[in-house]
Protein backbone atom coordinates (compact mmCIF):
# COMPACT_ATOMS: atom_id res chain seq x y z
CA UNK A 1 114.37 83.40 32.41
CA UNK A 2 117.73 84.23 34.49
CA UNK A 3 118.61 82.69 37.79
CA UNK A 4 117.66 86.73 38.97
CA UNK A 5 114.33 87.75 38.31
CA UNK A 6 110.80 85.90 37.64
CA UNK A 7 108.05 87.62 36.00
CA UNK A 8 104.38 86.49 35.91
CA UNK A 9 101.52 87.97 34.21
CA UNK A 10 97.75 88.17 35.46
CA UNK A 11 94.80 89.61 34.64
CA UNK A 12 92.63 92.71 36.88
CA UNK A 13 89.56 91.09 38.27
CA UNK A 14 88.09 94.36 39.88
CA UNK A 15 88.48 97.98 39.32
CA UNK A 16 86.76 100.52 41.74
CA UNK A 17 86.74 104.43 41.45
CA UNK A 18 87.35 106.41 45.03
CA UNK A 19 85.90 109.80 45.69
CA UNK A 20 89.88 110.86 45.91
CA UNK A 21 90.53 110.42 42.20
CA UNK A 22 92.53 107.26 42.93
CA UNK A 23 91.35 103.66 41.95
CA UNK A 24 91.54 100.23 43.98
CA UNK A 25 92.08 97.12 42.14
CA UNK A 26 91.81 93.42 42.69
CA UNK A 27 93.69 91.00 41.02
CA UNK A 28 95.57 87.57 41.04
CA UNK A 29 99.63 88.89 41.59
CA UNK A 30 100.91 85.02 40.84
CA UNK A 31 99.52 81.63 40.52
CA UNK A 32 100.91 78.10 40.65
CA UNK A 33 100.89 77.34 36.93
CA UNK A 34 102.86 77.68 33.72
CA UNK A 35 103.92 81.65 33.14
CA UNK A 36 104.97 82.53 29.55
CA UNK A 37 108.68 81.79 29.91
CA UNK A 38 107.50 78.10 30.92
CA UNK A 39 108.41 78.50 34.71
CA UNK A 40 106.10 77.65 37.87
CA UNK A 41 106.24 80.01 41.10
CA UNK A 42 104.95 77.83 43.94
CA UNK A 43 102.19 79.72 46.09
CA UNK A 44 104.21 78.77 49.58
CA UNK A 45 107.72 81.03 47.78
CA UNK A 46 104.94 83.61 47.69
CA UNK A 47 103.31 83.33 50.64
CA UNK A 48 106.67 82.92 52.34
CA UNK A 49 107.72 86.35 50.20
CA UNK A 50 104.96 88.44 51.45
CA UNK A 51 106.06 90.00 54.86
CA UNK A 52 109.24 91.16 53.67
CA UNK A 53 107.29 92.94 50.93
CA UNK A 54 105.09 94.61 53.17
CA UNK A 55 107.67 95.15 55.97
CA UNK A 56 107.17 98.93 55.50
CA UNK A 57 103.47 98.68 55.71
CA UNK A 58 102.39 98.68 51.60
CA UNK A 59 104.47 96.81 48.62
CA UNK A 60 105.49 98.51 45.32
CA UNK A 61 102.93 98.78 42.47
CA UNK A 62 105.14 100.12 39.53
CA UNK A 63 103.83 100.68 35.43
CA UNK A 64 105.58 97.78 33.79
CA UNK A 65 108.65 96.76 35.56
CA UNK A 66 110.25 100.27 35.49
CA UNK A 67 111.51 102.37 38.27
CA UNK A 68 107.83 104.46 38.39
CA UNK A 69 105.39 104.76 41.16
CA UNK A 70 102.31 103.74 40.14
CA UNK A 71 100.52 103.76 43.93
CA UNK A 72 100.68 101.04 46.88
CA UNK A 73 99.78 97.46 47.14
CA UNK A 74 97.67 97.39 50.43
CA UNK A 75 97.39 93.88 51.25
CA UNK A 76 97.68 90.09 49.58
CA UNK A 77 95.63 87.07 50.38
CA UNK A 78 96.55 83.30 49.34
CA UNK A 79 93.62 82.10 47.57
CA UNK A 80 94.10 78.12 47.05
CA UNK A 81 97.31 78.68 44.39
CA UNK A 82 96.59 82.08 44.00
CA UNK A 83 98.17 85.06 45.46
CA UNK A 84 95.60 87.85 45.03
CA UNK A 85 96.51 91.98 45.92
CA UNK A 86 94.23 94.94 46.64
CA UNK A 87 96.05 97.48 45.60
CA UNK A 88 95.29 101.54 44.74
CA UNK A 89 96.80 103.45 42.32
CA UNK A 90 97.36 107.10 42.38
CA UNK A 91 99.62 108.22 38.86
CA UNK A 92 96.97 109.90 37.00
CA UNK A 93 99.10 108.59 33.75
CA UNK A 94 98.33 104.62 35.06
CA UNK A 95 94.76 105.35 36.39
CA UNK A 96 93.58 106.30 32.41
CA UNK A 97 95.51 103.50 31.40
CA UNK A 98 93.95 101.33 33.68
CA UNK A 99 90.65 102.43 33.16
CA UNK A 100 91.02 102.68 29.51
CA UNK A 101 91.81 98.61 29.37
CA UNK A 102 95.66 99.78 28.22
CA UNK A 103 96.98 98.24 31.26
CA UNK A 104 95.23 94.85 31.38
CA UNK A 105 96.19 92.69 34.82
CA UNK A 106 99.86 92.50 37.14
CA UNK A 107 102.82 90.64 36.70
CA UNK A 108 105.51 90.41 39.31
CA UNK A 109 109.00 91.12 40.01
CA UNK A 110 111.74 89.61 42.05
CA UNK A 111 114.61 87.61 42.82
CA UNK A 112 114.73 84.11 42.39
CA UNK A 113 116.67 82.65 45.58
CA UNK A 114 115.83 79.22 45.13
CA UNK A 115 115.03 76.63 42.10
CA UNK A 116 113.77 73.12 42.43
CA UNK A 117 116.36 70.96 42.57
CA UNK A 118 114.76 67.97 39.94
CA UNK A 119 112.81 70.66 37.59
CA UNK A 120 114.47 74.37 37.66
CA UNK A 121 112.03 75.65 35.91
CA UNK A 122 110.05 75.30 39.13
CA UNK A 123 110.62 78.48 41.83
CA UNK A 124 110.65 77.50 45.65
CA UNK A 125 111.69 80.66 47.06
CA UNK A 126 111.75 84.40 45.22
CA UNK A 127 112.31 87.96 46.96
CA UNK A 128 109.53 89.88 46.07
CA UNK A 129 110.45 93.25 44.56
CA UNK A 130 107.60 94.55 43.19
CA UNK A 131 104.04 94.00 41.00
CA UNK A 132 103.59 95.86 38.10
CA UNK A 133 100.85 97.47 36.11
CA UNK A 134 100.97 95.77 32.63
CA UNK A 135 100.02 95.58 28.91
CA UNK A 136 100.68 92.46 27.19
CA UNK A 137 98.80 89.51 28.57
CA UNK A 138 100.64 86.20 27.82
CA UNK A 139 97.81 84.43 29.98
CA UNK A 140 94.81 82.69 28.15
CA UNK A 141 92.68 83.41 30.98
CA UNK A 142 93.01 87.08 30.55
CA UNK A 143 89.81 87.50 27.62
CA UNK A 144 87.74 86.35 30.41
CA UNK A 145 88.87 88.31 33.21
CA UNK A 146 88.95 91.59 31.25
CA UNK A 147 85.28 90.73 30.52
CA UNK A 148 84.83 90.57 34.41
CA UNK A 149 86.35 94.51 34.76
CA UNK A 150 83.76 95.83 32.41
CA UNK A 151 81.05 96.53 35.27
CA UNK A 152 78.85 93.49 34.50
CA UNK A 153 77.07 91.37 37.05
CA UNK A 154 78.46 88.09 35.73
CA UNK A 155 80.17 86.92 32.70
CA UNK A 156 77.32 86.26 30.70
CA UNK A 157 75.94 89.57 31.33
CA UNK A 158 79.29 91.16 29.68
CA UNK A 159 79.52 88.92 27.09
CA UNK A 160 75.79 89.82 26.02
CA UNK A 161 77.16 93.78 26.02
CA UNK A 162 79.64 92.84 23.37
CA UNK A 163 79.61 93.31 19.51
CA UNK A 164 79.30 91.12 17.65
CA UNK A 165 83.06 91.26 16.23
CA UNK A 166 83.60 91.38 19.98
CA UNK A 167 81.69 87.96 21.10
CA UNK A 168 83.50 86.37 17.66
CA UNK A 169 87.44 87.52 18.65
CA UNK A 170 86.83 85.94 22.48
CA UNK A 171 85.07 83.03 21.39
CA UNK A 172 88.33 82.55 18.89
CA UNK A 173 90.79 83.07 21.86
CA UNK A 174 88.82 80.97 23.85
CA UNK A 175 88.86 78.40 21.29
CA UNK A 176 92.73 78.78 21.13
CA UNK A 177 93.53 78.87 24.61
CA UNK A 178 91.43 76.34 25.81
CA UNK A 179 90.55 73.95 22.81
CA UNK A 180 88.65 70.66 25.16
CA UNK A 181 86.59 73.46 27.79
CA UNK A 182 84.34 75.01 25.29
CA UNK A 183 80.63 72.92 25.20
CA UNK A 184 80.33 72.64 21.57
């Protein structure tokens, strides 16, 4: 990853139809860990990021990283390391692709203005640009969370909806992901 942008990938944790045809979504925009290209974004570059995002009263929502309206993000809370959006998205074209699981959580885009001195692969201050829709998940928390957007009470209700083949390919990216956390 360039000195320019930082991306970060995270999965939908709530999808809700509106009488309007558009859909709201919840979902973690950036966290304080490890993102695929082995870079951190600290949760205070975000939090510090957020009011010149919103300075004209919503943030960009884009389909993945390209120049293409996708609807508003509405409003961002810090959540421990987590910077979570409610956003609502009004293409028709990224509404079925939401809905259909194509697009499967948000990754960001910005401008990195300033790297840790000791460990650059650690970002202390970015510009926020934008958070996209995306595809590709290169989080291993995202089998879960797409569990979560099916409309189940819990987890364990949506896991018991599953097929068989289903229940096997998470359990196997579970057990991939996160080798110590599973209890047998």
């Amino acid at each position: 990853m360039s000195n320019l942008s930082a991306r970060f990938y995270a999965p939908l944790s709530k999808i809700q139809k509106r009488d309007d045809g558009s859909i709201r979504i919840v979902g973690v925009a950036s966290r304080e860990t490890v993102d695929s290209d082995g870079e951190i974004i600290k949760a205070s570059a975000m939090k510090a990021a957020l009011p010149e995002f919103f300075r004209h009263g919503t943030g960009a929502l884009r389909v993945m990283h390209q120049p293409i309206a996708a609807g508003t993000v509405d409003g961002a809370t810090q959540e421990g390391d987590a910077t979570v959006i409610e956003a609502t998205i009004v293409d028709k074209d990224a509404i079925e692709k939401t809905l259909k699981g194509v697009f499967k959580g948000l990754s960001i885009g910005g401008k990195v203005v300033k790297r840790n001195a000791s460990n650059r692969k650690i970002i202390e201050e970015i510009r926020l640009l934008e958070i996209s829709l995306v595809d590709r998940p290169s989080n291993g928390d995202a089998v879960f969370e797409l569990l979560k957007i099916a409309g189940a009470p819990s987890i364990d209700d949506a896991f018991d909806a599953l097929s068989l083949e289903q229940k096997a390919f998470a359990l196997m990216k579970a057990t991939h992901h996160f080798p110590r956390t599973l209890p047998f």
